[in-house]
Protein backbone atom coordinates (compact mmCIF):
# COMPACT_ATOMS: atom_id res chain seq x y z
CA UNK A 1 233.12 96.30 56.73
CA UNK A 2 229.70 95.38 58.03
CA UNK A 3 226.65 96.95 56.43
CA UNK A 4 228.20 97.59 52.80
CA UNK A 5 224.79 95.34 51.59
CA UNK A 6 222.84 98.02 53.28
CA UNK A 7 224.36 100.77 52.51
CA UNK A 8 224.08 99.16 48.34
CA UNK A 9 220.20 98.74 48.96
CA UNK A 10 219.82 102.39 50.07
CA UNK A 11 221.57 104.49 47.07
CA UNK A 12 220.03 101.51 44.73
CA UNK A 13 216.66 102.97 46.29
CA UNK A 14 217.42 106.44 46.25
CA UNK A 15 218.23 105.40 42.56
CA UNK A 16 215.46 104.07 41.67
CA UNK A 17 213.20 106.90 43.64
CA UNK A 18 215.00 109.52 41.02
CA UNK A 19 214.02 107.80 38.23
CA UNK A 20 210.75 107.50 39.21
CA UNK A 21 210.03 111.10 39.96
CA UNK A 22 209.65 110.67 43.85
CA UNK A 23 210.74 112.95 46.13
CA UNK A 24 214.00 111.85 47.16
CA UNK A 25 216.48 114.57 48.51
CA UNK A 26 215.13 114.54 51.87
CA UNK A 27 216.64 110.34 51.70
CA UNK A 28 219.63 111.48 50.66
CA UNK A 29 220.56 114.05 53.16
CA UNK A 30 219.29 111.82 55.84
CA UNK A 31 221.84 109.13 54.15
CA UNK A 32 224.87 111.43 53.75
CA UNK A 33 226.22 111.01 57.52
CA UNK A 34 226.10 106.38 56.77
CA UNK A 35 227.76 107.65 53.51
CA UNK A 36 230.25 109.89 55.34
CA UNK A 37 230.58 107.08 58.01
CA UNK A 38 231.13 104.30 54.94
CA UNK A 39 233.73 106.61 52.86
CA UNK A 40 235.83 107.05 56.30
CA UNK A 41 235.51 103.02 56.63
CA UNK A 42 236.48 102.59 52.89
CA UNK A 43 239.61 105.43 53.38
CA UNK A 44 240.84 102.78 56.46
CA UNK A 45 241.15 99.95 54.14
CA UNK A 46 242.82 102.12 51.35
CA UNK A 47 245.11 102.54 54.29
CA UNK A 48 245.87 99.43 55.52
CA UNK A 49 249.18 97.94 54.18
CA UNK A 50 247.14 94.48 54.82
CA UNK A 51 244.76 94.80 52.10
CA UNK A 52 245.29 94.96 48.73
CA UNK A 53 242.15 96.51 47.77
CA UNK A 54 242.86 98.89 44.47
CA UNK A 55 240.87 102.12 44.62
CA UNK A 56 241.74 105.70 43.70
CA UNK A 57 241.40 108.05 46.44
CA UNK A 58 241.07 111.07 44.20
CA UNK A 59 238.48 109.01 42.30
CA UNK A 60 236.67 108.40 45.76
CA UNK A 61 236.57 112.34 46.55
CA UNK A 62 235.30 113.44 42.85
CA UNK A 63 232.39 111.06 43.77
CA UNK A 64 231.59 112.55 47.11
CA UNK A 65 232.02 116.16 45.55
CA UNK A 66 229.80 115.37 42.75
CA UNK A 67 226.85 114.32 45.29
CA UNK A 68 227.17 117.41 47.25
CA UNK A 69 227.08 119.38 43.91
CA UNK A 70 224.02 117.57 43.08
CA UNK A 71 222.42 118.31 46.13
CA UNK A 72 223.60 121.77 45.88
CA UNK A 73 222.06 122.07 42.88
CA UNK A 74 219.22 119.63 42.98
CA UNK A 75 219.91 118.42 39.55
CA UNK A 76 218.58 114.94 39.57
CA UNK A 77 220.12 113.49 36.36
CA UNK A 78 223.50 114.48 37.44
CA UNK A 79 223.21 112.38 40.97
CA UNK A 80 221.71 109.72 39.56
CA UNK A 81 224.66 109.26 37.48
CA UNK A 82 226.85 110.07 40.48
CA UNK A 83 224.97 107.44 42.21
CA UNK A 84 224.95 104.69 39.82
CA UNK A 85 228.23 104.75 37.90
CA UNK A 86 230.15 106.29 41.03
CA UNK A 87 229.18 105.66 44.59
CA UNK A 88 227.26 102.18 43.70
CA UNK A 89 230.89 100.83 41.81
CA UNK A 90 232.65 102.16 44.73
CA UNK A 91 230.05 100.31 46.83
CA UNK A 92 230.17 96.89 44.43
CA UNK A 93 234.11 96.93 44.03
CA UNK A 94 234.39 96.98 48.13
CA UNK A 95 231.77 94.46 48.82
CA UNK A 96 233.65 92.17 45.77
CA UNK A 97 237.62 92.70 47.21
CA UNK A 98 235.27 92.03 50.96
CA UNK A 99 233.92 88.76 49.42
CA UNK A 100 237.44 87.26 48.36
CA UNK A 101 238.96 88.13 51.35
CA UNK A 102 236.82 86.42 53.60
């Protein structure tokens, strides 16, 4: 899955923008069709009976559902959490199980 470095770097710095105090939403909805784009990649690989990459689907959806609530509601402490400790471990795991298979 090419681009998962990217796609770290640009939630890291829509992170980071959040807990600075920047304007940031306007970043994030331009990044939610690459996110949509990655998630579909990421639901392949759950898929394929080739990989043995370990990753709750359900676990996956709560995370996208919790962005778009925080966006919804423009609550900023709940996406950065959102962002941190669920999209960027989703992000980390993928790019590890990545690493050892190649």
């Amino acid at each position: 899955m090419n681009g998962i470095q990217r796609h770290i770097e640009t939630v890291e710095a829509i992170g980071t923008k959040i807990e600075q105090g920047e304007t940031y939403l306007d970043e994030l909805r331009g990044y939610l069709p690459s996110l949509n784009q990655m998630i579909t990649g990421i639901f392949e690989m759950l898929a394929d009976p080739n990989r043995s990459i370990e990753l709750s689907e359900e676990f996956v959806l709560q995370v996208l559902n919790d962005i778009m609530y925080g966006v919804e509601q423009k609550d900023s402490v709940f996406l950065l959490d959102v962002l941190r400790y669920g999209l960027l471990e989703i992000y980390y795991y993928i790019a590890a199980e990545l690493q050892s298979e190649g």
